[in-house]
C-alpha atoms as a PDB file:
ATOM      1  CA  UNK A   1     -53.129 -13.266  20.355  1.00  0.00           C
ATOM      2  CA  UNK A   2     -49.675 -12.235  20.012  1.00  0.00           C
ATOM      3  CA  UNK A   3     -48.405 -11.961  16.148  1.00  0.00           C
ATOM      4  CA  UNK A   4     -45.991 -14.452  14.843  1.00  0.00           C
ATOM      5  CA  UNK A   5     -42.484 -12.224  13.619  1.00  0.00           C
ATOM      6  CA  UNK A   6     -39.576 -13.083  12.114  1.00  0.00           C
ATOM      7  CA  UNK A   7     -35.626 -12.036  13.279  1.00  0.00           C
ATOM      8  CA  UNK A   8     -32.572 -12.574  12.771  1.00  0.00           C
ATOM      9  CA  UNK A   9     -31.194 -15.394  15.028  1.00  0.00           C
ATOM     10  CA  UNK A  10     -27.562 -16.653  15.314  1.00  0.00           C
ATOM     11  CA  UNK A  11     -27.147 -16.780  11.276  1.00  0.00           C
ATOM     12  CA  UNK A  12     -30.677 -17.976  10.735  1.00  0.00           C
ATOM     13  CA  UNK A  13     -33.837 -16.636  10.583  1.00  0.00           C
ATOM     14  CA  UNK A  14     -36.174 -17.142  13.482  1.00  0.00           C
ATOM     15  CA  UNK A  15     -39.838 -17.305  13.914  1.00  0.00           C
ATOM     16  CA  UNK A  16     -40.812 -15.859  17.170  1.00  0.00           C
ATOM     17  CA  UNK A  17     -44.247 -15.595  19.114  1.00  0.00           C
ATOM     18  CA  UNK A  18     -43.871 -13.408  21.504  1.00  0.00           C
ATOM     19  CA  UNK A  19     -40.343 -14.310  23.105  1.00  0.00           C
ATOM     20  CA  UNK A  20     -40.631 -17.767  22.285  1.00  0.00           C
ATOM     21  CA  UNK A  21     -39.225 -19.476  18.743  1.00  0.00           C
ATOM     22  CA  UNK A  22     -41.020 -21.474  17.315  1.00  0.00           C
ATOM     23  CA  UNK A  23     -39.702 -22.208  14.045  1.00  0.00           C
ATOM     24  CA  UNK A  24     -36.529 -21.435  12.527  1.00  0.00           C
ATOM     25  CA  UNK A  25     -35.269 -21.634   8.769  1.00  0.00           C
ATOM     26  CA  UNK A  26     -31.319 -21.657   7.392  1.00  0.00           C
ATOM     27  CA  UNK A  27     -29.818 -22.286   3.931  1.00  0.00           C
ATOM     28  CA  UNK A  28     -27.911 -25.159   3.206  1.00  0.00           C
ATOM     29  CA  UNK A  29     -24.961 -25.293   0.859  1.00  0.00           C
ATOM     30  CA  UNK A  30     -24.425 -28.465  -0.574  1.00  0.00           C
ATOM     31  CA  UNK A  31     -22.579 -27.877  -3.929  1.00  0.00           C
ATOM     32  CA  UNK A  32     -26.185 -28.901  -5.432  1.00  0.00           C
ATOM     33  CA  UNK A  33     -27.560 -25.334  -5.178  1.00  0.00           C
ATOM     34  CA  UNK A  34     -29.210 -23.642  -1.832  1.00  0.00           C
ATOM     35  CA  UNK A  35     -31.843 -25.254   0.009  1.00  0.00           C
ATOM     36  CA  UNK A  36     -33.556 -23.482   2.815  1.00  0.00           C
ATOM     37  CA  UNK A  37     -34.105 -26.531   6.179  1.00  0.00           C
ATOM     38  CA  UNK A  38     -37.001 -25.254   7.929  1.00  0.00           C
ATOM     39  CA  UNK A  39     -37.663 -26.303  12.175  1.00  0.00           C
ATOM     40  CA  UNK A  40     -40.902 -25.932  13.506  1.00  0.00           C
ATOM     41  CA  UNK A  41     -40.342 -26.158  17.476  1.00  0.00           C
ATOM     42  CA  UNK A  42     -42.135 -25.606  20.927  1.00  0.00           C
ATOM     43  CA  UNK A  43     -40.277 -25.892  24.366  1.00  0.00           C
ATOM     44  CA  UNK A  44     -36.995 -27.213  22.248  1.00  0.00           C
ATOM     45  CA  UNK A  45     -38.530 -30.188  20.933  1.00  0.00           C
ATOM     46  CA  UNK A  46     -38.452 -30.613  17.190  1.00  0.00           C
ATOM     47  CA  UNK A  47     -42.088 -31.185  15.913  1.00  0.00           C
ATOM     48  CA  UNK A  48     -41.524 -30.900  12.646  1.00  0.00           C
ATOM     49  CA  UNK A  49     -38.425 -30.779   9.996  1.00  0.00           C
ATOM     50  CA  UNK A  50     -38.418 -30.933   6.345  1.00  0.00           C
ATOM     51  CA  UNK A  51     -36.895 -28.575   3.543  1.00  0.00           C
ATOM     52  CA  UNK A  52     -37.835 -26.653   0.805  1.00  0.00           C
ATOM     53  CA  UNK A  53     -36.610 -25.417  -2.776  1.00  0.00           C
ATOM     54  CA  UNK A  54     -36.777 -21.541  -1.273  1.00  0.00           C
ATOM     55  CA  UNK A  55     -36.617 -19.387   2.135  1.00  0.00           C
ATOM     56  CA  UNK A  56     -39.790 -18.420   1.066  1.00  0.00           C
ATOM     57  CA  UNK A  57     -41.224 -21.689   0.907  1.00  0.00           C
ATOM     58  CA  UNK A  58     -39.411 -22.628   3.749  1.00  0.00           C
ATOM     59  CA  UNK A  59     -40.970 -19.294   5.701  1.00  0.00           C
ATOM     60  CA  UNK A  60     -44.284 -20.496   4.713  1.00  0.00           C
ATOM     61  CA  UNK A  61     -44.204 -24.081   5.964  1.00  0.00           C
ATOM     62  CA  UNK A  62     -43.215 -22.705   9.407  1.00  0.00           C
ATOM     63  CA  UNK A  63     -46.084 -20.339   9.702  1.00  0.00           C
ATOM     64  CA  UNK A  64     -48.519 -23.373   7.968  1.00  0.00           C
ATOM     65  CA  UNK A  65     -47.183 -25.702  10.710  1.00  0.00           C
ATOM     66  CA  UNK A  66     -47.271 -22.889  13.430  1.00  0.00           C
ATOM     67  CA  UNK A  67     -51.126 -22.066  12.335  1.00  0.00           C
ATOM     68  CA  UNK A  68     -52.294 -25.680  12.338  1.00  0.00           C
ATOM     69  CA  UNK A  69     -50.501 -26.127  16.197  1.00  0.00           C
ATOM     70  CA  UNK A  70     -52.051 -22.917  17.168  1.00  0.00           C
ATOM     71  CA  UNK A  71     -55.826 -24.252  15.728  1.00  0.00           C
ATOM     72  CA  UNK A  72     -55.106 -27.804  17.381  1.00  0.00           C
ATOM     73  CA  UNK A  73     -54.701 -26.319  20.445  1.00  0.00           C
ATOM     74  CA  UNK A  74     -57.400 -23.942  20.268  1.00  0.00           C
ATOM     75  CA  UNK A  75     -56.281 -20.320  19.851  1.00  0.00           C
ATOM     76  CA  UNK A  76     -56.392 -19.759  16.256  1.00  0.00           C
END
């Protein structure tokens, strides 16, 4: 299976597999401190979107979300 990486993309940080993104995270500057948006996306279509206090904890709900697709759909 091909590993999951993370790169820079366009001002965010993308989570690729193989060529493909599949999740992406940003920060968000609201004038109430920095939250870091997470997407966790296959063929363009949003599956999932929340956000989180952290990249970090934004980083790990994409690869949570990516694992439990990839065990779903039986290659994990």
């Amino acid at each position: 299976m091909t590993r999951a990486l993370w790169k820079p993309w366009h001002g965010l940080e993308a989570l690729y597999l193989g060529e493909i993104i599949v999740g992406r995270v940003s920060i968000n500057r609201n004038g109430k401190g920095d939250a870091a948006s997470w997407i966790f996306n296959l063929a363009g279509a949003t599956a999932h979107w929340t956000t989180a206090r952290t990249v970090e904890q934004a980083r790990e709900a994409v690869e949570a979300k990516l694992h439990d697709w990839l065990d779903k759909a039986g290659f994990a």
